[in-house]
C-alpha atoms as a PDB file:
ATOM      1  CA  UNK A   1     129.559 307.210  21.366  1.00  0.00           C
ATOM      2  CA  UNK A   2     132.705 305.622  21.288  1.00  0.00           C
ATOM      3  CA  UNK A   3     135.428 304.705  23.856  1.00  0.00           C
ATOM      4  CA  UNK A   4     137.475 307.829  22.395  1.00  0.00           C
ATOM      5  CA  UNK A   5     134.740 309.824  24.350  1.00  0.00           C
ATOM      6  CA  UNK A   6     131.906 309.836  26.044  1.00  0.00           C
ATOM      7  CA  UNK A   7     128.902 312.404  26.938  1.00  0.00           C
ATOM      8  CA  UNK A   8     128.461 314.205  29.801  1.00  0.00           C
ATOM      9  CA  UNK A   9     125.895 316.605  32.064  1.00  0.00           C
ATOM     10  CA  UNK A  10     126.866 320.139  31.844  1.00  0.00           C
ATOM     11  CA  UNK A  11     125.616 324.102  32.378  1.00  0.00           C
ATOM     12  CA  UNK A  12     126.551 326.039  30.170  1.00  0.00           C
ATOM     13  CA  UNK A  13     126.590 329.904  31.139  1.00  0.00           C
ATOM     14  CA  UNK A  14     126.397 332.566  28.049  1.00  0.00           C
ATOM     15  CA  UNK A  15     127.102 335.749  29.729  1.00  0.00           C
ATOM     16  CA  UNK A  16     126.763 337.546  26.629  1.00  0.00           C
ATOM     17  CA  UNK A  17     122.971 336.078  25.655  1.00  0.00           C
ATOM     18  CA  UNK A  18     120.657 339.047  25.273  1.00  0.00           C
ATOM     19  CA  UNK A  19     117.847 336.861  26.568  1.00  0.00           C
ATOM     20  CA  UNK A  20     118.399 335.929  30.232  1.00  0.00           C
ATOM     21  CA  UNK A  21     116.369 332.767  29.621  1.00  0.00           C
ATOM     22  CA  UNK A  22     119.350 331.380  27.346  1.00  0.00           C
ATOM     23  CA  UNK A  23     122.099 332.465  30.277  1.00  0.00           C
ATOM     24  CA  UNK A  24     122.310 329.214  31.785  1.00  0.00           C
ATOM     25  CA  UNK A  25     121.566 326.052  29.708  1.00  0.00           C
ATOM     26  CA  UNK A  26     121.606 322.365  30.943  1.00  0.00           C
ATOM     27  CA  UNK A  27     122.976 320.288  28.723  1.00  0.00           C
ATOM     28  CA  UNK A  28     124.964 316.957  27.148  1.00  0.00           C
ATOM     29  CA  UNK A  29     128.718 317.671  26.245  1.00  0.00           C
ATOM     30  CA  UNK A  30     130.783 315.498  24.649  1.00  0.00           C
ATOM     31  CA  UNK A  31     134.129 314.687  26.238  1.00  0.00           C
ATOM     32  CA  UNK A  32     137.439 313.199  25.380  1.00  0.00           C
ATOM     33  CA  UNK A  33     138.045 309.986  27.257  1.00  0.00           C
ATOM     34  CA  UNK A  34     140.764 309.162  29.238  1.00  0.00           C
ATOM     35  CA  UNK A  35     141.860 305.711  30.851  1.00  0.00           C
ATOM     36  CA  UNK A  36     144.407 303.862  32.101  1.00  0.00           C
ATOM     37  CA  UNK A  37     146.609 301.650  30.168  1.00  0.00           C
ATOM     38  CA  UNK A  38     148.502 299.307  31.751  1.00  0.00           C
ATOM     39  CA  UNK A  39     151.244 297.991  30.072  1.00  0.00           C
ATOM     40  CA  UNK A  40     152.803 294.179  31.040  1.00  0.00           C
ATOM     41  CA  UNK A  41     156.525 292.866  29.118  1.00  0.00           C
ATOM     42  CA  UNK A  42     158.334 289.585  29.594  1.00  0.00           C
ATOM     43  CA  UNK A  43     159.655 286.912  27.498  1.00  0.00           C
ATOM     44  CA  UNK A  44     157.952 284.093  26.154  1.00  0.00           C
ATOM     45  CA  UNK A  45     157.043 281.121  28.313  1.00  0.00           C
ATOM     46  CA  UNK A  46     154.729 280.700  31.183  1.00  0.00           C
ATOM     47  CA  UNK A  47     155.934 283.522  32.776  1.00  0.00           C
ATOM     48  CA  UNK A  48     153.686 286.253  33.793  1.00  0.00           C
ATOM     49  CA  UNK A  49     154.303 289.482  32.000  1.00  0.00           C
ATOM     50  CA  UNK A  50     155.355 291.843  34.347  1.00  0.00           C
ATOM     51  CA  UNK A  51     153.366 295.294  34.556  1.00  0.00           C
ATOM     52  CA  UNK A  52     156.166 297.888  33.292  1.00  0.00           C
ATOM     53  CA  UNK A  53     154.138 301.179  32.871  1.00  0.00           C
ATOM     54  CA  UNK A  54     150.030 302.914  33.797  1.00  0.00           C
ATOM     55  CA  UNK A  55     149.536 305.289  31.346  1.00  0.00           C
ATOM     56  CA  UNK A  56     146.318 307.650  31.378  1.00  0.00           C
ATOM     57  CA  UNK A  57     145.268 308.003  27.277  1.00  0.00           C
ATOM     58  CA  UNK A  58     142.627 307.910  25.123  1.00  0.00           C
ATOM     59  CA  UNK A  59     141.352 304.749  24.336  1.00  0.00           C
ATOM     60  CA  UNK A  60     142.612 303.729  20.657  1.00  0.00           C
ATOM     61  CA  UNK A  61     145.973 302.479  18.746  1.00  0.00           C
ATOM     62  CA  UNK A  62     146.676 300.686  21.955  1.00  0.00           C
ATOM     63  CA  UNK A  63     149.271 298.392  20.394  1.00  0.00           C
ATOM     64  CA  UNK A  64     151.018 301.453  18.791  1.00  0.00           C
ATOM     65  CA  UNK A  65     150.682 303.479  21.852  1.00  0.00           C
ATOM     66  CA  UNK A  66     152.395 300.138  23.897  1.00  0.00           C
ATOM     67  CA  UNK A  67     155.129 299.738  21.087  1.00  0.00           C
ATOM     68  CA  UNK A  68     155.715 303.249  20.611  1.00  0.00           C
ATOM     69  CA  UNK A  69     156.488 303.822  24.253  1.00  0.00           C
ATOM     70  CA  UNK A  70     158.531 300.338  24.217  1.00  0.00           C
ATOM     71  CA  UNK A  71     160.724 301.426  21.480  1.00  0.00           C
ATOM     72  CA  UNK A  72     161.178 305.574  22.713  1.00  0.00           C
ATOM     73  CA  UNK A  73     161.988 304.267  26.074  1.00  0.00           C
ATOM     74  CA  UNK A  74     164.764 301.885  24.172  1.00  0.00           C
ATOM     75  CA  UNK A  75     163.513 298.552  25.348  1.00  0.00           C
ATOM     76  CA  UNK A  76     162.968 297.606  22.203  1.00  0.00           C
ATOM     77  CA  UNK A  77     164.736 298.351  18.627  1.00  0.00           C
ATOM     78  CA  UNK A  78     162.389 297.357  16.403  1.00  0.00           C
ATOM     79  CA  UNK A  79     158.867 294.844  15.236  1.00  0.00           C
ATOM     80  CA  UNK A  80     161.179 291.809  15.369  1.00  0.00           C
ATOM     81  CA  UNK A  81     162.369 292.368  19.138  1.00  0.00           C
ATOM     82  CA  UNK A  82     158.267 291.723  19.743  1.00  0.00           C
ATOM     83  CA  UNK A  83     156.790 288.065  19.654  1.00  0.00           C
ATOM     84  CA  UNK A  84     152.961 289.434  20.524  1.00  0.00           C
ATOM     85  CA  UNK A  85     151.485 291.816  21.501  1.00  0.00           C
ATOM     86  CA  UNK A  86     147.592 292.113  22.528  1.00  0.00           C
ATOM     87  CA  UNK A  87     145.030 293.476  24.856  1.00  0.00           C
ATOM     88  CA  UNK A  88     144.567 291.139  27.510  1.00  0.00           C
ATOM     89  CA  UNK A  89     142.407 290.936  31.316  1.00  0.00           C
ATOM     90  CA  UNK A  90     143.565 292.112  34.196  1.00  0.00           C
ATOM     91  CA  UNK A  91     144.464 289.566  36.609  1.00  0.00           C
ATOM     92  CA  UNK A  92     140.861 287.843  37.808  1.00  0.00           C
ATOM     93  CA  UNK A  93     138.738 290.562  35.919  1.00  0.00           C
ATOM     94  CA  UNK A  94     136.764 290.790  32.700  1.00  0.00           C
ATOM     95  CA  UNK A  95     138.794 292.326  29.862  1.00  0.00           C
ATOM     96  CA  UNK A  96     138.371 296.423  30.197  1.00  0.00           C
ATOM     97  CA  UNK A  97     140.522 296.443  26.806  1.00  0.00           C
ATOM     98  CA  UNK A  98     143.224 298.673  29.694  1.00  0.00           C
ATOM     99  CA  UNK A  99     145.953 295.842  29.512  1.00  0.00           C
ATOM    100  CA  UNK A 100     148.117 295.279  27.146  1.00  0.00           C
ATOM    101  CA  UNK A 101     150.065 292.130  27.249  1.00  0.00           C
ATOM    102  CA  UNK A 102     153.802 292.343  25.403  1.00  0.00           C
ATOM    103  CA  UNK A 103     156.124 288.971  24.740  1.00  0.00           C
ATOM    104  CA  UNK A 104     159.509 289.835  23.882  1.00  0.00           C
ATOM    105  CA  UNK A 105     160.962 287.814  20.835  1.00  0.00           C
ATOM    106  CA  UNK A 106     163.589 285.107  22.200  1.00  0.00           C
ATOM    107  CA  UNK A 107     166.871 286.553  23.656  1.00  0.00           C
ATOM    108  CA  UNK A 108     165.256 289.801  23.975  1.00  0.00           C
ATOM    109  CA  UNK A 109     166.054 291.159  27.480  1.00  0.00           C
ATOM    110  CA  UNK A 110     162.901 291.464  30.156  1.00  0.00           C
ATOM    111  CA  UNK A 111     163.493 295.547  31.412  1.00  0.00           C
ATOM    112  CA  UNK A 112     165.187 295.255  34.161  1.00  0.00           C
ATOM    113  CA  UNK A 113     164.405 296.440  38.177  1.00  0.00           C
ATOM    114  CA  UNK A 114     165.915 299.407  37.424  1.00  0.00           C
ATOM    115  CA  UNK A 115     164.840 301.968  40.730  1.00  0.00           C
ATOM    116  CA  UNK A 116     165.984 305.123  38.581  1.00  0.00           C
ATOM    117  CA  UNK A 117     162.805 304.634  35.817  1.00  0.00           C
ATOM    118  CA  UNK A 118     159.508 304.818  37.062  1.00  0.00           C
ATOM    119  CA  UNK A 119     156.967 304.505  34.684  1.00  0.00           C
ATOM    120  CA  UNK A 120     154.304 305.566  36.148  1.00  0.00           C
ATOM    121  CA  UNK A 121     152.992 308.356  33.278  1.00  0.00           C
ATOM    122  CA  UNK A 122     149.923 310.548  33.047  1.00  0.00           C
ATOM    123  CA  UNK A 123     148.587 312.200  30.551  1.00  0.00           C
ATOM    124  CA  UNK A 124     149.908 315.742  31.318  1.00  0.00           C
ATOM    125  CA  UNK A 125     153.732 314.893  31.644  1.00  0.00           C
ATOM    126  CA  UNK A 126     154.603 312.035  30.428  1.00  0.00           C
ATOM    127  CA  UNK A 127     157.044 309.768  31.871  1.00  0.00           C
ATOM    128  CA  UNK A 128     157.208 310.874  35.498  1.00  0.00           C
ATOM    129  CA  UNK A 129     159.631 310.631  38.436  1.00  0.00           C
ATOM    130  CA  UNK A 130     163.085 309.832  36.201  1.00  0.00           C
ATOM    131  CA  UNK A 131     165.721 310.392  38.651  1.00  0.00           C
ATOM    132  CA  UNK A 132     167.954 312.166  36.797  1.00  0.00           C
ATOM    133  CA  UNK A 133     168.017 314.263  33.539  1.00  0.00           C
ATOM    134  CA  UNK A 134     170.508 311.573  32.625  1.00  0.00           C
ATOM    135  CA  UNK A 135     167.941 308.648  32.927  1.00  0.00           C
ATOM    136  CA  UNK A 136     165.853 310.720  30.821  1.00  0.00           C
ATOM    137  CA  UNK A 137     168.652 310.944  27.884  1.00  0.00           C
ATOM    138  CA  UNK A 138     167.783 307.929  26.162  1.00  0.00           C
ATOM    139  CA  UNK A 139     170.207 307.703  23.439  1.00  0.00           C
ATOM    140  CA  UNK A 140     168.898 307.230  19.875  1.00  0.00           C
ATOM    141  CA  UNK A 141     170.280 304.660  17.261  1.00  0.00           C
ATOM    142  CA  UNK A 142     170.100 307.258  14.187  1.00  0.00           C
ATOM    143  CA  UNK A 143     172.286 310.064  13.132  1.00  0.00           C
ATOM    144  CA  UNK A 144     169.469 312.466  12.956  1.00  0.00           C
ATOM    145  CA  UNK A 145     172.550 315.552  12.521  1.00  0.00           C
ATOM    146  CA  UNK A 146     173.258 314.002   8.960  1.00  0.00           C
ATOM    147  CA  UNK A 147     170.018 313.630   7.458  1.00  0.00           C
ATOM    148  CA  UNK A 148     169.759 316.391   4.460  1.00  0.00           C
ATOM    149  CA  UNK A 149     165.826 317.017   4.509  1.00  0.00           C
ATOM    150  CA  UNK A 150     164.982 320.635   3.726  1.00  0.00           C
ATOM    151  CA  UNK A 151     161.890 321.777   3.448  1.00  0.00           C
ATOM    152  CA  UNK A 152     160.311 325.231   2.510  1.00  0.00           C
ATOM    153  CA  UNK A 153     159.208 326.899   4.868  1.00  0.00           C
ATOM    154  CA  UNK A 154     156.103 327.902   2.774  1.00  0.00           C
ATOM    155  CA  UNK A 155     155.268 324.216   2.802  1.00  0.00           C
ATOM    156  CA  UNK A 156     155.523 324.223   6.692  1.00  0.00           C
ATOM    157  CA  UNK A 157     153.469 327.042   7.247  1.00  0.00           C
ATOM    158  CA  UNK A 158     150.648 325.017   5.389  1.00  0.00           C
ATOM    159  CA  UNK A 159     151.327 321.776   7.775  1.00  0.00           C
ATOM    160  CA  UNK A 160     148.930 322.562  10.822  1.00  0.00           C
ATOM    161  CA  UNK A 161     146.042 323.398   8.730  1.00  0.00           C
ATOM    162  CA  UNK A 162     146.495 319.979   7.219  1.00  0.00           C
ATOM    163  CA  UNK A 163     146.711 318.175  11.221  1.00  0.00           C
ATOM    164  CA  UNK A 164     143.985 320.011  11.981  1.00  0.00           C
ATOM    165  CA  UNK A 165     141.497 318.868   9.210  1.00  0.00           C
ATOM    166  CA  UNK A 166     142.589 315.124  10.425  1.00  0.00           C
ATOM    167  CA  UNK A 167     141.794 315.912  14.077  1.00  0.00           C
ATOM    168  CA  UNK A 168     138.158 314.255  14.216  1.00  0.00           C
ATOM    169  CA  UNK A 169     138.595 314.059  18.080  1.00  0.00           C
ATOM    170  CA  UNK A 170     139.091 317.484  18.752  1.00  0.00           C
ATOM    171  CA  UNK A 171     136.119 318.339  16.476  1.00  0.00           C
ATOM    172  CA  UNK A 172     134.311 316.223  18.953  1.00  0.00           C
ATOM    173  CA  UNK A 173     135.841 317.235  22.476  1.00  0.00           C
ATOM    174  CA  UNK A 174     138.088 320.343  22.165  1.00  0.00           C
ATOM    175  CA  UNK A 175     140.231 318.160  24.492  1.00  0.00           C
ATOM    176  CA  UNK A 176     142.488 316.033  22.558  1.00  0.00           C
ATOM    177  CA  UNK A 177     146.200 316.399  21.420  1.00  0.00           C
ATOM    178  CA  UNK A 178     147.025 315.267  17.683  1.00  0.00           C
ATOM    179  CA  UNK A 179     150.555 314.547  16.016  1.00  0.00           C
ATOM    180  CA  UNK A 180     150.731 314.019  12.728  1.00  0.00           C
ATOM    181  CA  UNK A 181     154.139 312.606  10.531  1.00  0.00           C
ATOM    182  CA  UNK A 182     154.606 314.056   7.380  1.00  0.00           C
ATOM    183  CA  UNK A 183     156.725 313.259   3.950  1.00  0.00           C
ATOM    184  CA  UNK A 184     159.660 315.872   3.002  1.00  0.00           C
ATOM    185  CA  UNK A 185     156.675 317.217   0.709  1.00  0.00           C
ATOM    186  CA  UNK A 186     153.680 317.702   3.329  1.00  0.00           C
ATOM    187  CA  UNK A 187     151.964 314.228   2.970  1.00  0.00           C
ATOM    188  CA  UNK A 188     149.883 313.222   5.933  1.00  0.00           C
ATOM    189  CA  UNK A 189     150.875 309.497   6.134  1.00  0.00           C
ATOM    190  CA  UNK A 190     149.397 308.843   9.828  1.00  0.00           C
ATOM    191  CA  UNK A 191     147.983 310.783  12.575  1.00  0.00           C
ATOM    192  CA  UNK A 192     147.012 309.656  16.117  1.00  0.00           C
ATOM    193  CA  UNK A 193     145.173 311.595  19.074  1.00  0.00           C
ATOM    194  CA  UNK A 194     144.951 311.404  22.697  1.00  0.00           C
ATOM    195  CA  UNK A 195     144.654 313.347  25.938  1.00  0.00           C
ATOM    196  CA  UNK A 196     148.525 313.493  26.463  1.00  0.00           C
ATOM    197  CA  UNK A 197     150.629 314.835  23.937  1.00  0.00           C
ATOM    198  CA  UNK A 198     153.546 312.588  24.283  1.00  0.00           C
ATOM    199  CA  UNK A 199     150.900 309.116  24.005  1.00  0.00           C
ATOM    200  CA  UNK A 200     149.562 310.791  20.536  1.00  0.00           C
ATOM    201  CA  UNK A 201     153.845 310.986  19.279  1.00  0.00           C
ATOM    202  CA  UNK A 202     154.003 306.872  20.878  1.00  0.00           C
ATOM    203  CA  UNK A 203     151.211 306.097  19.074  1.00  0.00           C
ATOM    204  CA  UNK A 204     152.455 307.535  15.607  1.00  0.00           C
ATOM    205  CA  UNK A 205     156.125 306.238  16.446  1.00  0.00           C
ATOM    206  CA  UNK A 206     154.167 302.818  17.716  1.00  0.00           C
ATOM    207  CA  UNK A 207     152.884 302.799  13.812  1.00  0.00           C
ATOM    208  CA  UNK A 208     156.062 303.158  12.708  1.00  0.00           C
ATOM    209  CA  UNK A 209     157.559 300.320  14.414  1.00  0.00           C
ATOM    210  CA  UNK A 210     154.681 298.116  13.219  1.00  0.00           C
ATOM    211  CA  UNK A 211     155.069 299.014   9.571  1.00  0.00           C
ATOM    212  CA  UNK A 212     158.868 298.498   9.695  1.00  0.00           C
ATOM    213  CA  UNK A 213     159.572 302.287   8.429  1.00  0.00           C
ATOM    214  CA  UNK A 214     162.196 303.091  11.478  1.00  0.00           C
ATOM    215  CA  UNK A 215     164.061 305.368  11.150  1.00  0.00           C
ATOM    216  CA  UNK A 216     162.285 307.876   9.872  1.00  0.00           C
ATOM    217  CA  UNK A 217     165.007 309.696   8.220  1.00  0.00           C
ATOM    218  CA  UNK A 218     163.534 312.335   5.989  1.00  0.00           C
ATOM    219  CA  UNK A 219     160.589 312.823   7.507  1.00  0.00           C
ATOM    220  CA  UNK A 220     158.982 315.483   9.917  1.00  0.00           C
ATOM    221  CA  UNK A 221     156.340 315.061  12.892  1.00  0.00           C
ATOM    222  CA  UNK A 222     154.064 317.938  13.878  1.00  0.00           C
ATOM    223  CA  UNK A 223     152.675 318.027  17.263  1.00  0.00           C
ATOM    224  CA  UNK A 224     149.087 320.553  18.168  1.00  0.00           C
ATOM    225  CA  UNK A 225     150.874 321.137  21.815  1.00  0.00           C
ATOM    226  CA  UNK A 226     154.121 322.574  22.962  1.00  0.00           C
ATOM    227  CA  UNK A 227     157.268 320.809  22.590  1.00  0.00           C
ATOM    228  CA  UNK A 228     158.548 319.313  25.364  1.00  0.00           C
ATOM    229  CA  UNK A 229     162.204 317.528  26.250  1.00  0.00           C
ATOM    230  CA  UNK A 230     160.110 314.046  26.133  1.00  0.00           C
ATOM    231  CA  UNK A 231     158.385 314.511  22.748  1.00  0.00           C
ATOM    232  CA  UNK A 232     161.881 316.040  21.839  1.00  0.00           C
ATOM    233  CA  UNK A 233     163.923 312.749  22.898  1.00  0.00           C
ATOM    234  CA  UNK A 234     161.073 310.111  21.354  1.00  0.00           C
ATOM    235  CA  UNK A 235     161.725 312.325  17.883  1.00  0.00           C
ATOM    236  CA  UNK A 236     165.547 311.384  18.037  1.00  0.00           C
ATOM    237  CA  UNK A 237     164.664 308.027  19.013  1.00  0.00           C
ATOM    238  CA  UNK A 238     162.650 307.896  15.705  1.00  0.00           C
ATOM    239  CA  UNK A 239     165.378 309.361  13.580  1.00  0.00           C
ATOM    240  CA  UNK A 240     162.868 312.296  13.003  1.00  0.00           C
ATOM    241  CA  UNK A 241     164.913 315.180  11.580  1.00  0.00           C
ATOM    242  CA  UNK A 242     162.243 317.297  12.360  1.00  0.00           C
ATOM    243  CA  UNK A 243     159.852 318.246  14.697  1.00  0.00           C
ATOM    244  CA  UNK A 244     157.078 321.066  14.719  1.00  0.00           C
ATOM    245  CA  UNK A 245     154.786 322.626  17.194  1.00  0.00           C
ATOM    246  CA  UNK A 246     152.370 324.756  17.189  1.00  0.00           C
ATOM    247  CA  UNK A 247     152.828 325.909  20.721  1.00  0.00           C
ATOM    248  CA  UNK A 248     156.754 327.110  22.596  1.00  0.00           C
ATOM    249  CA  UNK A 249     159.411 324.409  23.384  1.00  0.00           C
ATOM    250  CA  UNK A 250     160.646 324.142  26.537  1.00  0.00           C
ATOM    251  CA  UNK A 251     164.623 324.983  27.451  1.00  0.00           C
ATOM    252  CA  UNK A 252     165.661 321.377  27.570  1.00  0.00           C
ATOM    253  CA  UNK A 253     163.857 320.750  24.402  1.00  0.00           C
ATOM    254  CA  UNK A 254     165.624 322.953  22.346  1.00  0.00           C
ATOM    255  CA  UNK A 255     169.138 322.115  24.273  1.00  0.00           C
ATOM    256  CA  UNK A 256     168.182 318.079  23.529  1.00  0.00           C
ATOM    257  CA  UNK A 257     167.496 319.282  19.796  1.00  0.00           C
ATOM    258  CA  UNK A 258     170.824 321.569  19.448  1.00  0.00           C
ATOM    259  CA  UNK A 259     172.881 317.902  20.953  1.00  0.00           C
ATOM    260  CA  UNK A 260     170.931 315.952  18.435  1.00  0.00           C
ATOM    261  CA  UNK A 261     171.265 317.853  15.252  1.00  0.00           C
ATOM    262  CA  UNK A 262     167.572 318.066  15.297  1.00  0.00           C
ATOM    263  CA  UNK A 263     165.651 320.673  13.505  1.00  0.00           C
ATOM    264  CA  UNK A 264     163.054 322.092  16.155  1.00  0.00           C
ATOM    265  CA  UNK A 265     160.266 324.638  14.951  1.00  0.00           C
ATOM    266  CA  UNK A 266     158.298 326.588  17.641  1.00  0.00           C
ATOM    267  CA  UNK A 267     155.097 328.711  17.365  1.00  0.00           C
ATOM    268  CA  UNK A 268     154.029 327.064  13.544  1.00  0.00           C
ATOM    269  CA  UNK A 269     150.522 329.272  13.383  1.00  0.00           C
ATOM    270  CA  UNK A 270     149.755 331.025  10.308  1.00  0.00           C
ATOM    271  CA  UNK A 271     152.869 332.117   8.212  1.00  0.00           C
ATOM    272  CA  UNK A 272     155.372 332.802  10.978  1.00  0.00           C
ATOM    273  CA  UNK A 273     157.112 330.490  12.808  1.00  0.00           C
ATOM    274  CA  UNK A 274     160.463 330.551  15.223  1.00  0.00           C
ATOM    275  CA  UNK A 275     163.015 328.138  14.145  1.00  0.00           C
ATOM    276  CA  UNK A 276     165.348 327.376  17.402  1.00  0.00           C
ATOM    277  CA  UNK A 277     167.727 324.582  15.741  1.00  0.00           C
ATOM    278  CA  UNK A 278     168.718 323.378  12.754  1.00  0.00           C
ATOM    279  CA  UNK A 279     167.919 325.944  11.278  1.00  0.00           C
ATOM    280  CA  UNK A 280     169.561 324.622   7.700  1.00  0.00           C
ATOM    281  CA  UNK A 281     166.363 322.543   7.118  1.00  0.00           C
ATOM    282  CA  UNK A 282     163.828 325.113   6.842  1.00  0.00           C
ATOM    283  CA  UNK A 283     164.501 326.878   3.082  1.00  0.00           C
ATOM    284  CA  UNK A 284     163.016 330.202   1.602  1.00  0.00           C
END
């Protein structure tokens, strides 16, 4: 079993078994993993990286997941603002593969002691204890409002299917999230899974930044989950024109997408769908 997950003692009750023998079963499960990442940015030199952000994910893509978040968050703008990055020890312990260790490129600002951003994330929220919605509004580099990408909405309708083939976790577990970016003509060109929704979209926006394709005009994400403000804002940050759910957005979600010019699709099961902005983008 991998790190992704791990098995597990269970009893399993089948209220509807017609033989009372097979009611209640003791058995191995197989679970989706979750552990903390700790991630540590400073500049290059002797100086100890500082830890910036504990995240609770599924092991796997580390390095996107760490540049992903770098980049959504706006401390970085791109590969080349990023001398190394690696998995490291914590301080006087064996390496647990749970650190990851991030030198800025020269000149590159260190984040600074900033008491409004705490990064302190799990894997149910996200980023956690902003302390405003302002502080939250992390302002994207990319004119996501004048990017033409239309797609049919035929094509969209066709999209989850396509995530959920990919999702080899959740075959596993039945506990993982998935997001998956797509071309303008429904190619699945990466997908990434974890126990929180919003480290699945840093670890396909973490690819991203790695493979020098930012922004990613013309292109669409899909998430398995609901659509929150956060996955919302790390979509702008992206330059995603689009971004899919399968589940409901939340208020601010749609508001952030409406400010952004951002085409936001709720409720993507089977062939119906509820398009809340941008509606332009979605043809037939």
């Amino acid at each position: 079993m991998g790190r992704a997950s791990d098995r597990r003692g269970v009893l399993r009750v089948d209220l509807d078994a017609t033989d009372t023998g097979r009611i209640r079963v003791r058995r191995p499960d197989t679970l989706v993993a979750e552990e903390p990442l700790e991630i540590r940015v400073g500049p290059a030199g002797p100086e100890r990286r500082r830890p910036l952000s504990v995240t609770m994910r599924t092991p796997g893509a580390d390095l996107d997941l760490a540049l992903g978040f770098l980049f959504t968050e706006g401390l970085i703008r791109s590969t080349d603002d990023v001398s190394t990055a690696q998995l490291c020890a914590g301080a006087d312990t064996p390496n647990t593969y749970n650190v990851v260790d991030v030198t800025l490129a020269p000149g590159v600002p260190s984040p600074g002691a900033d008491t409004t951003r705490h990064f302190h994330t799990t894997s149910a929220c996200g980023v956690c204890g902003k302390a405003s919605i302002d502080a939250v509004r992390t302002r994207s580099r990319f004119d996501v409002a004048a990017d033409p990408l239309a797609v049919a909405a035929e094509m969209l309708a066709e999209l989850p299917e396509r995530l959920r083939a990919g999702q080899r976790g959740f075959d596993r577990t039945g506990g993982s999230h998935a997001a998956g970016l797509f071309s303008a003509d429904g190619e699945l060109l990466v997908l990434r899974e974890d126990v929180g929704r919003h480290n699945a979209v840093d670890k396909v926006i973490g690819w991203a930044v790695r493979e020098r394709r930012l922004p990613l005009a013309g292109h669409l994400l899909l998430v398995s989950g609901r659509a929150s403000f956060e996955l919302t804002q790390k979509a702008w940050m992206a330059g995603l024109p689009l971004l899919a759910a399968v589940s409901a957005p939340s208020t601010l979600a749609v508001d952030l997408a409406a400010e952004a010019g951002l085409t936001l699709v709720g409720f993507l099961r089977g062939r119906t769908m509820n398009i809340y902005t941008g509606t332009q983008r979605v043809t037939g």
